[in-house]
Protein backbone atom coordinates (compact mmCIF):
# COMPACT_ATOMS: atom_id res chain seq x y z
CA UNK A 1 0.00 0.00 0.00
CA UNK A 2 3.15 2.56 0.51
CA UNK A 3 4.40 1.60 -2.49
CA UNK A 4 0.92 2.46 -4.31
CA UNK A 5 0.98 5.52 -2.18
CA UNK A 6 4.82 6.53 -2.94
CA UNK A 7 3.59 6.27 -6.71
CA UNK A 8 0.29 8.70 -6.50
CA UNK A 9 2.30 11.34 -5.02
CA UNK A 10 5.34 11.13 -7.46
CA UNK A 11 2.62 10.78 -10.49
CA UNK A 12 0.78 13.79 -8.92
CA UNK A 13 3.99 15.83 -9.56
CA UNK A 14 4.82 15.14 -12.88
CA UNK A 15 3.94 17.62 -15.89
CA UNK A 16 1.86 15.27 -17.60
CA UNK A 17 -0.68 15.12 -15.15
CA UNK A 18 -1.81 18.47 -15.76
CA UNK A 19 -1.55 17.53 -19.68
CA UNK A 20 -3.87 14.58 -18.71
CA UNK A 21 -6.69 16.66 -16.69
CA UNK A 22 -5.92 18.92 -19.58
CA UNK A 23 -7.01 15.99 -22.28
CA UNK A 24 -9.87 14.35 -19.83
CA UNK A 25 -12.06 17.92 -19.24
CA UNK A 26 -11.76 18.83 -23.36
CA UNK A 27 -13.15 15.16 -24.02
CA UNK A 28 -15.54 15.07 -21.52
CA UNK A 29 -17.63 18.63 -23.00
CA UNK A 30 -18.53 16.36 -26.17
CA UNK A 31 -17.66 13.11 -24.68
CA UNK A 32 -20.00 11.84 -21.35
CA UNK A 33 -17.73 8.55 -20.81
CA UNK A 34 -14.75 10.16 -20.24
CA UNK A 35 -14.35 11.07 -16.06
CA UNK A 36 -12.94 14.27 -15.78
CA UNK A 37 -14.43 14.90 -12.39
CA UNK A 38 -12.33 11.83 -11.24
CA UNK A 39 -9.46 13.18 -12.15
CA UNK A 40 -9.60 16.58 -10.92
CA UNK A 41 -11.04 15.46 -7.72
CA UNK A 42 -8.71 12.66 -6.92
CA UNK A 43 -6.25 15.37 -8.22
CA UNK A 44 -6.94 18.18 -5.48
CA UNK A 45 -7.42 14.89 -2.84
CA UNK A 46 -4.18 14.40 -3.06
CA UNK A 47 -2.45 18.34 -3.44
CA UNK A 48 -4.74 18.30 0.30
CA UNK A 49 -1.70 17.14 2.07
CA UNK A 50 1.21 16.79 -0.96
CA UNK A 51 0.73 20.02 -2.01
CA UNK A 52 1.08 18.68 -5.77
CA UNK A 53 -0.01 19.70 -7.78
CA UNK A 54 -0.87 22.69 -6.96
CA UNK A 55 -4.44 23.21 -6.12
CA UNK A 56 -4.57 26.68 -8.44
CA UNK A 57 -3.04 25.27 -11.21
CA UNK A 58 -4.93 22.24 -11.08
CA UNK A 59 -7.78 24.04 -11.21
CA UNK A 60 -7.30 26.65 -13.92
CA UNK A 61 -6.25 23.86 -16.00
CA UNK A 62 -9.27 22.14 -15.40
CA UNK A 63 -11.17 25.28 -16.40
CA UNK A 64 -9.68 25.74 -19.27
CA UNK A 65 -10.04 22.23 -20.50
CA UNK A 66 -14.00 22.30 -19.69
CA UNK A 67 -14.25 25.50 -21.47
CA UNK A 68 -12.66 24.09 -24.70
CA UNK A 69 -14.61 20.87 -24.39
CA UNK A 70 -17.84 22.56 -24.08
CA UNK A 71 -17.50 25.30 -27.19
CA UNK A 72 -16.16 22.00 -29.19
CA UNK A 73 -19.46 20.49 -28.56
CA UNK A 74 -21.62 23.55 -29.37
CA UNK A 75 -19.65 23.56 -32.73
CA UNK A 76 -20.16 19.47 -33.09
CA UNK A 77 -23.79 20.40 -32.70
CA UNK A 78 -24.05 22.97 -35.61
CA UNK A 79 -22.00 20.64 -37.38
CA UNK A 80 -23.49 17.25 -37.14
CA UNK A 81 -26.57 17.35 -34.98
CA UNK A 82 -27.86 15.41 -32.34
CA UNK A 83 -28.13 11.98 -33.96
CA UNK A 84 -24.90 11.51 -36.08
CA UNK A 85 -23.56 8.69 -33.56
CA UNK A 86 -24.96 5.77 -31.78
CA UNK A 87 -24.14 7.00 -28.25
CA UNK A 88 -26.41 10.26 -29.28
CA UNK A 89 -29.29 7.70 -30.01
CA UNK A 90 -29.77 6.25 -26.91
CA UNK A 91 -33.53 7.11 -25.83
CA UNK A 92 -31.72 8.51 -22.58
CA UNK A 93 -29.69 10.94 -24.74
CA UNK A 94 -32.21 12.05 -27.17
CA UNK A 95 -34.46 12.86 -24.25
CA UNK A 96 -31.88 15.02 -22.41
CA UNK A 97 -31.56 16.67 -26.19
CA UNK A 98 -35.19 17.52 -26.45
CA UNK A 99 -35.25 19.03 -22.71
CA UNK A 100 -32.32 20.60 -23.35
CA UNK A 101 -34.27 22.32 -26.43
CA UNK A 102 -36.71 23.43 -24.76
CA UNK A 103 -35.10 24.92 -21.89
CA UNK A 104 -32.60 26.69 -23.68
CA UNK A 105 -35.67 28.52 -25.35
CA UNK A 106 -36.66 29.79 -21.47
CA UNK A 107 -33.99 29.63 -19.20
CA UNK A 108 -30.79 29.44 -20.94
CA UNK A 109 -28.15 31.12 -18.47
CA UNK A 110 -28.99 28.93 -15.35
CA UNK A 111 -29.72 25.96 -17.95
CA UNK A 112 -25.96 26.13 -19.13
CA UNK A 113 -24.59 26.92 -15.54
CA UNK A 114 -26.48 23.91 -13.79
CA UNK A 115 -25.72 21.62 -16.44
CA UNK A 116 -22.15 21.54 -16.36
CA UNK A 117 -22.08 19.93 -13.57
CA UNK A 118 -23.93 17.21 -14.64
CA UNK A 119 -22.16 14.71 -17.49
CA UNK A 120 -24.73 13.97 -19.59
CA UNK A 121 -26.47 17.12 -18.80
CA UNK A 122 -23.88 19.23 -19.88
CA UNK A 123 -22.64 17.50 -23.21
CA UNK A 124 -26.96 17.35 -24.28
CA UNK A 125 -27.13 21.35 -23.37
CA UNK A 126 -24.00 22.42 -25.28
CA UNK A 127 -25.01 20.18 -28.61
CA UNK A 128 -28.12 21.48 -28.10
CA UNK A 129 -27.11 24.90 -27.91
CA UNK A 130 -25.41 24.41 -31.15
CA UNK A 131 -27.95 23.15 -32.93
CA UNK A 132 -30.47 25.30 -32.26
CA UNK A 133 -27.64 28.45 -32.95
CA UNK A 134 -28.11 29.83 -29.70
CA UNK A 135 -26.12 32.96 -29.70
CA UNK A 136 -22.23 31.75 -29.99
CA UNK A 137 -20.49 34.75 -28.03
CA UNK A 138 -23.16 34.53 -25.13
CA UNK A 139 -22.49 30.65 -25.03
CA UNK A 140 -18.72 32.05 -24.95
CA UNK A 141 -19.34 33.92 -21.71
CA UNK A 142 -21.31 31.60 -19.85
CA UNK A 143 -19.16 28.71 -20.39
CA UNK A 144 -16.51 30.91 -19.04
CA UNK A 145 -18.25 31.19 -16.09
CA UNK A 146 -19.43 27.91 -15.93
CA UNK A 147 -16.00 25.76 -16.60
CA UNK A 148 -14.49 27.99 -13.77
CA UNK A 149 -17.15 27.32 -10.90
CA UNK A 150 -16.97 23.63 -12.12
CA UNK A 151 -13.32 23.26 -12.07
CA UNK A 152 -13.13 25.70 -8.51
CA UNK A 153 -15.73 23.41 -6.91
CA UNK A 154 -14.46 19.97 -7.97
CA UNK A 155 -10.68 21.29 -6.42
CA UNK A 156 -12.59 22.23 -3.52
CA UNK A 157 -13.95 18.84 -2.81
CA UNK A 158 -10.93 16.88 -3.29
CA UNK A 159 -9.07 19.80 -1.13
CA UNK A 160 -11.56 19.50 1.34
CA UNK A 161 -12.28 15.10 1.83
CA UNK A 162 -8.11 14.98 0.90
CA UNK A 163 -7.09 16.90 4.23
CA UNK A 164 -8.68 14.42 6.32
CA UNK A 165 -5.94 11.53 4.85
CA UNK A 166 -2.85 12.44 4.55
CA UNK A 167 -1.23 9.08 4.80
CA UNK A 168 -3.63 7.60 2.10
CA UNK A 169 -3.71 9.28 -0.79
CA UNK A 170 -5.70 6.61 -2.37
CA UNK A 171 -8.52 6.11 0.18
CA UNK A 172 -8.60 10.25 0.51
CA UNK A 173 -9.28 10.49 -3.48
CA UNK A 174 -11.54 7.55 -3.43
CA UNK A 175 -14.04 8.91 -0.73
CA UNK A 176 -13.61 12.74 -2.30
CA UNK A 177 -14.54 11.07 -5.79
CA UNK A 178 -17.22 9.42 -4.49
CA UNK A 179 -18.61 12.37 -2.93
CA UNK A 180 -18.12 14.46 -5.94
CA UNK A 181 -20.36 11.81 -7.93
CA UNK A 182 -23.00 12.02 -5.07
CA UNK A 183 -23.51 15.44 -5.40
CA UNK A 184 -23.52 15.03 -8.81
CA UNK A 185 -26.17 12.64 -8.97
CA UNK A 186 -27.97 14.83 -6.56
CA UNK A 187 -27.82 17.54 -8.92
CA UNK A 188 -29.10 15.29 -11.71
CA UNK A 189 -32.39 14.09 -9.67
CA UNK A 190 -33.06 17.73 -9.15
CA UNK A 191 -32.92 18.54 -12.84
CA UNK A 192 -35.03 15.56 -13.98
CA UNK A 193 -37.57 16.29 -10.87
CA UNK A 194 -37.98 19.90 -12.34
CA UNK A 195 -37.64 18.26 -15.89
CA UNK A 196 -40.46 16.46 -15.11
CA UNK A 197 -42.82 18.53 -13.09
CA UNK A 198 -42.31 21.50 -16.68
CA UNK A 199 -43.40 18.61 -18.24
CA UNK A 200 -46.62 17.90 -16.12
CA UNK A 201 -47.08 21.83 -16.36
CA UNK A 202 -46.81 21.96 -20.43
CA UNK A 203 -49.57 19.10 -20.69
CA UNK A 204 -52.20 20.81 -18.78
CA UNK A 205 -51.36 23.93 -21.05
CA UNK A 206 -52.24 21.81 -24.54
CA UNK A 207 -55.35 22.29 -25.70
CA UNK A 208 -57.63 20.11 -24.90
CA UNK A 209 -55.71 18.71 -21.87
């Protein structure tokens, strides 16, 4: 288990790590498999008591990364849509596409902001957003915004659940990831409660109803 541990911390130090959170945020805007929270958390979990890498680095990195990932997808979505590849056409997917349509049409500032922190929330919002042409230099801003109070909050729960084990790195960034996912899935039952209760609303509202 030392050895494990010895090999975290010297990884944790190393350039390529930040080229790595780099790689994992960009993918993850178009990409929901890939677990860019994971890394960034376990990341920070183990700067909590290392001190590497460091924590403000880490986390404009991580910023940046989520910022690039999520204008790539808004430009995938003017490009090719919402139905080009089979992981789109999952009836999971194209459902988060059409609610994503149709909030961007009333709420799309908090729509964007919420979403990022939620995989496939986010990568069905900013497709969306690009198919529909929702305006590109507004989308610019609020992903701005959005990447950085992602990537500050994820470094803040690996800071915060890493501090608490500083002599195992692994079982700190397991617990921190962990949470990180929790709150995360929190966030997604909220959405899909509200998702469905606008959906409730718009059926009384049809004629004839």
């Amino acid at each position: 288990m030392q050895a494990i541990n010895d090999f975290i911390l010297a990884a944790a130090g190393q350039p390529w790590v930040l080229v790595l959170v780099l790689a994992c945020c960009v993918i993850d805007g178009f990409f929901p498999p890939i677990p860019s929270e994971s890394v960034v958390v376990g990341l920070a979990a183990v700067a909590a008591t290392a001190d590497v890498p460091n924590p403000l680095v880490l986390a404009v990195v991580a910023a940046a990364g989520a910022f690039l990932g999520d204008n790539i997808a808004y430009l995938l979505g003017r490009r090719v849509g919402t139905s080009r590849w089979a992981w789109m056409r999952g009836p999971r997917m194209q459902a988060a596409f059409r609610w994503a349509g149709r909030e961007l049409r009333k709420r799309p500032a908090s729509l964007i902001l919420v979403a990022r922190f939620v995989p496939i929330g986010r990568v069905a919002v900013n497709l969306t957003a690009g198919v529909t042409h929702y305006h590109h230099l507004r989308f610019v801003g609020l992903t701005i915004l959005s990447a950085s109070l992602w990537a500050c909050y994820s470094v803040a729960v690996g800071l915060f659940f890493g501090q608490w084990f500083e002599d195992n790195h692994i079982l700190g960034a397991a617990i921190a990831i962990v949470c990180a996912v929790a709150l995360g899935i929190v966030v997604d039952l909220a959405i899909n409660k509200i998702r469905g209760k606008t959906n409730v609303m718009e059926r009384i509202r049809e004629p004839g109803a």
